[in-house]
PDB file of N, CA and C in Angstrom:
ATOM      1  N   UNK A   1      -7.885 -49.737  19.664  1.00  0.00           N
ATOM      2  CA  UNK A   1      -9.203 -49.775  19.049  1.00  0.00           C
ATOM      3  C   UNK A   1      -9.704 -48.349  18.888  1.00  0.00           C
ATOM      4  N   UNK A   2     -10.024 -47.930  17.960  1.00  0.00           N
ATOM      5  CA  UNK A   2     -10.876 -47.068  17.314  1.00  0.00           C
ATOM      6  C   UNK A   2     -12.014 -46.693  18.060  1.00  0.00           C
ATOM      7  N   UNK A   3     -12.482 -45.258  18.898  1.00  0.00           N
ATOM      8  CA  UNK A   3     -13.457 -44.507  19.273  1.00  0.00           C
ATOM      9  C   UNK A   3     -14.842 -45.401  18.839  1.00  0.00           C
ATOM     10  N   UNK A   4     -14.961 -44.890  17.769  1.00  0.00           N
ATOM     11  CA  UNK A   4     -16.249 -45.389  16.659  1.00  0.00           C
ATOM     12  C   UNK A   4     -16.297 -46.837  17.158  1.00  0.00           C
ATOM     13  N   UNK A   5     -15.128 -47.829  17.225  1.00  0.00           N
ATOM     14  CA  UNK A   5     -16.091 -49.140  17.535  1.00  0.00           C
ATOM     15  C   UNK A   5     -16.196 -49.319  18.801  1.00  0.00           C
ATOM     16  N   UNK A   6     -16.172 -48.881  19.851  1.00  0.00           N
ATOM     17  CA  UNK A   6     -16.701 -48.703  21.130  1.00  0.00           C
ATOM     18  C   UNK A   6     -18.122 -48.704  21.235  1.00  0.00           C
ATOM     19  N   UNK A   7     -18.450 -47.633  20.382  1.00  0.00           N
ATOM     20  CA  UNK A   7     -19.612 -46.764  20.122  1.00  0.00           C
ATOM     21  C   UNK A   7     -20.598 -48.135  19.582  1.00  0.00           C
ATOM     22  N   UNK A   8     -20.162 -48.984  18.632  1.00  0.00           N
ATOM     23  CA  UNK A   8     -21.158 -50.018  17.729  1.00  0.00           C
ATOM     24  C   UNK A   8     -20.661 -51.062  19.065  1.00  0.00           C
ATOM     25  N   UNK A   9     -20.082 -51.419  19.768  1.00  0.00           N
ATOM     26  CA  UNK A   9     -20.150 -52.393  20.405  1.00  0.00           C
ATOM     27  C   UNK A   9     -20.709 -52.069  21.345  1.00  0.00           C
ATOM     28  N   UNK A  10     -21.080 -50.564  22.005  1.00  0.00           N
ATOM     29  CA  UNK A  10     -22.024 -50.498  23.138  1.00  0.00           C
ATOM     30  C   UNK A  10     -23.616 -50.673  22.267  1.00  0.00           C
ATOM     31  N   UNK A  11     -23.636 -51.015  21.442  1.00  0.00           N
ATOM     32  CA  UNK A  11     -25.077 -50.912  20.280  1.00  0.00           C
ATOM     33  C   UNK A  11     -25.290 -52.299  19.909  1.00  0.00           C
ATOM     34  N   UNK A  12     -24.305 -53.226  20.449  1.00  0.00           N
ATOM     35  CA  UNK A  12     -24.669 -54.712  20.545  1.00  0.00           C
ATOM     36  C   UNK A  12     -24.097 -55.519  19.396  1.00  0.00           C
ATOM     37  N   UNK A  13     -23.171 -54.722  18.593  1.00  0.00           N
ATOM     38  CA  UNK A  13     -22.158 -55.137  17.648  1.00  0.00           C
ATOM     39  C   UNK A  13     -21.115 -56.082  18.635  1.00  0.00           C
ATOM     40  N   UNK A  14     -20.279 -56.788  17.845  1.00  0.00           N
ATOM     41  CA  UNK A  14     -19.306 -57.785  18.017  1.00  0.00           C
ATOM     42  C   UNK A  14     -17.979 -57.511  16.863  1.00  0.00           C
ATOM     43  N   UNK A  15     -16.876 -57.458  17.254  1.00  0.00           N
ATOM     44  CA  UNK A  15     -15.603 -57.148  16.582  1.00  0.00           C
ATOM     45  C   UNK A  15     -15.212 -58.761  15.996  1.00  0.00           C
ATOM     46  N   UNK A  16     -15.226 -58.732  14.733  1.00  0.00           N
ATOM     47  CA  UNK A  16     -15.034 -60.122  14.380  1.00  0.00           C
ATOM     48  C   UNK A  16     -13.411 -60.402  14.214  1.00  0.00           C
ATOM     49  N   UNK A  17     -13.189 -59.412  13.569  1.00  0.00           N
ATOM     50  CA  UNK A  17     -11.858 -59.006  12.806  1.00  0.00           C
ATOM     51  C   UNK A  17     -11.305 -58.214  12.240  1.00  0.00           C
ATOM     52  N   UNK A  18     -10.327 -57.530  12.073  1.00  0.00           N
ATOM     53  CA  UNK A  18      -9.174 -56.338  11.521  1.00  0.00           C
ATOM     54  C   UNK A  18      -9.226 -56.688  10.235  1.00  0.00           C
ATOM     55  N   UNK A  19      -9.369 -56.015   9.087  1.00  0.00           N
ATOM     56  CA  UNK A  19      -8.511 -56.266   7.537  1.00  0.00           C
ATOM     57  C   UNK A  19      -8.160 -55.127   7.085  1.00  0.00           C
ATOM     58  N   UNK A  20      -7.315 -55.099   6.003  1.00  0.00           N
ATOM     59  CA  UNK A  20      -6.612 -54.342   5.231  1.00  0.00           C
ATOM     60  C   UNK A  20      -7.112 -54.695   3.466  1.00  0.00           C
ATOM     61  N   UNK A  21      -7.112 -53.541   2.617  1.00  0.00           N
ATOM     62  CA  UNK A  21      -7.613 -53.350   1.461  1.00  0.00           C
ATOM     63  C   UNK A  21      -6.628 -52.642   0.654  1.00  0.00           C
ATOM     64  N   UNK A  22      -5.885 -53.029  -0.135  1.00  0.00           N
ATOM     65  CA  UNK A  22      -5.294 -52.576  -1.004  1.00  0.00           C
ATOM     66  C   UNK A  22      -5.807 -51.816  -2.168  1.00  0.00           C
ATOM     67  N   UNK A  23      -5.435 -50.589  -2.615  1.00  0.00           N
ATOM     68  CA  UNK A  23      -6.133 -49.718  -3.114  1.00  0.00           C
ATOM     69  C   UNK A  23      -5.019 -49.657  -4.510  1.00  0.00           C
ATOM     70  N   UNK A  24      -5.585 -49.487  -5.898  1.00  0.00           N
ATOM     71  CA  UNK A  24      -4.373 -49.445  -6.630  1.00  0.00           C
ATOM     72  C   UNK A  24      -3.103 -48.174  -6.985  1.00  0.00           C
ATOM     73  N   UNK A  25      -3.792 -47.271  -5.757  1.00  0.00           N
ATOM     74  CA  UNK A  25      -2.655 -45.790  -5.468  1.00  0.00           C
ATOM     75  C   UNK A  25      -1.891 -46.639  -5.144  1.00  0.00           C
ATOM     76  N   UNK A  26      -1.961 -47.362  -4.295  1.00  0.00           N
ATOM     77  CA  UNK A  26      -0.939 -48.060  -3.130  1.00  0.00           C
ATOM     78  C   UNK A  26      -1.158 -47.732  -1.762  1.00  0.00           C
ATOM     79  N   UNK A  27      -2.600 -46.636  -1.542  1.00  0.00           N
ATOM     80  CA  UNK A  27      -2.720 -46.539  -0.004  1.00  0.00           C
ATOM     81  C   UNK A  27      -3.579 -47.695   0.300  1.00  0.00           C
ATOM     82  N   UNK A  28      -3.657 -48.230   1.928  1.00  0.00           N
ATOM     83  CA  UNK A  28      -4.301 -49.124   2.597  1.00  0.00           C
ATOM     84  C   UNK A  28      -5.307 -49.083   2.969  1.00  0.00           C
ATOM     85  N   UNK A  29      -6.104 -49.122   2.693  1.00  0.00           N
ATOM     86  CA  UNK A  29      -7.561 -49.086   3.663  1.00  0.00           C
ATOM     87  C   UNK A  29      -7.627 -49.921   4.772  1.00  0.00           C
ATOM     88  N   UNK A  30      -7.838 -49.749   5.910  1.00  0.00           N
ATOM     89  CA  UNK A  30      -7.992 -50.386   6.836  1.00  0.00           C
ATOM     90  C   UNK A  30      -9.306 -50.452   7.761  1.00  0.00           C
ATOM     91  N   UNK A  31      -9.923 -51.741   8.267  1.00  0.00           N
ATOM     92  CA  UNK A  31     -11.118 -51.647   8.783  1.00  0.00           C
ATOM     93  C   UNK A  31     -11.634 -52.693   9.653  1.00  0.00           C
ATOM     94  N   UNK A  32     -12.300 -52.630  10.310  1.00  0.00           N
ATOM     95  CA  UNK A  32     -12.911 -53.655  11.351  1.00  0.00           C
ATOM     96  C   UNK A  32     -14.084 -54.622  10.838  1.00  0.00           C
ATOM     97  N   UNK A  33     -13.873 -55.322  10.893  1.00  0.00           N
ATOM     98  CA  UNK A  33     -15.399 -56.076  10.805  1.00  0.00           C
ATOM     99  C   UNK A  33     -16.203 -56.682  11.719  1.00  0.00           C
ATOM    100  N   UNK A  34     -17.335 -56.010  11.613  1.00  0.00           N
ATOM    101  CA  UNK A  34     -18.424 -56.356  12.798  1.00  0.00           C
ATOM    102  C   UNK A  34     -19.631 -57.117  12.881  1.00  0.00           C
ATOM    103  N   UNK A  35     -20.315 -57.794  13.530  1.00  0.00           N
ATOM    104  CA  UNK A  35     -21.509 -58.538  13.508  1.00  0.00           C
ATOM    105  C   UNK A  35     -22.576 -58.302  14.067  1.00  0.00           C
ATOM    106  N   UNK A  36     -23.781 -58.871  14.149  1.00  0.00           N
ATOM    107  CA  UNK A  36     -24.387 -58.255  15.275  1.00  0.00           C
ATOM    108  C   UNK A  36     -25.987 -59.784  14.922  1.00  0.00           C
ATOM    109  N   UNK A  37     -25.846 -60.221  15.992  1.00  0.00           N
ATOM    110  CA  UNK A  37     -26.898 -61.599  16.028  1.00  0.00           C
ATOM    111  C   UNK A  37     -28.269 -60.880  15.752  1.00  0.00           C
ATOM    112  N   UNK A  38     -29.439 -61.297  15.163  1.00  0.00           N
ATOM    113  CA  UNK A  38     -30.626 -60.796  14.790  1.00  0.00           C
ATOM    114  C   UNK A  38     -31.345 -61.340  15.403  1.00  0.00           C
ATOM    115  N   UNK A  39     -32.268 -62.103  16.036  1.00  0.00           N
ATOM    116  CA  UNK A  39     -32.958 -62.770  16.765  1.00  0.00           C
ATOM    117  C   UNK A  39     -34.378 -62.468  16.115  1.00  0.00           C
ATOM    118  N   UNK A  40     -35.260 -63.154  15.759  1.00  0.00           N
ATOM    119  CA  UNK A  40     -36.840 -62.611  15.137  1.00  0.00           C
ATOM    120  C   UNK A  40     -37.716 -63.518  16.099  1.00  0.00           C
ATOM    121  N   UNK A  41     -37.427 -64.381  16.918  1.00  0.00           N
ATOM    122  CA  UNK A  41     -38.609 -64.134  18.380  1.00  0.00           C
ATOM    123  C   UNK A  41     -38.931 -65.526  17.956  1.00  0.00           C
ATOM    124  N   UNK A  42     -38.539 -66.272  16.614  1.00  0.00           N
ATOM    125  CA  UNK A  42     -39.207 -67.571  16.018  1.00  0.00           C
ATOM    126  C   UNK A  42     -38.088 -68.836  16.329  1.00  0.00           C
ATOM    127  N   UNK A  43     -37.091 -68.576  17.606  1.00  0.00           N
ATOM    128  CA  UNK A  43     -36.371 -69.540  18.119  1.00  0.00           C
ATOM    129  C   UNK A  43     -37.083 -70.279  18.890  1.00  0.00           C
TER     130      UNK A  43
END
């Protein structure tokens, strides 16, 4: 795991999932996807 998402998961983020992005060079983009619950106090 990646520095940086340490950093958003001590900030109350959640790691949902890994993907990959095909770019039409042919390089990969690669990236995490993250969440993070909102709560507005009206539960």
């Amino acid at each position: 795991m990646l520095k940086h998402i340490s950093y958003y998961e001590r900030q109350g983020f959640q790691v949902v999932g890994d993907f990959s992005f095909p770019r039409k060079s042919g390089l990969i983009w690669l990236g995490t996807l993250l969440k993070m619950d909102i709560r507005t106090g009206a539960d």
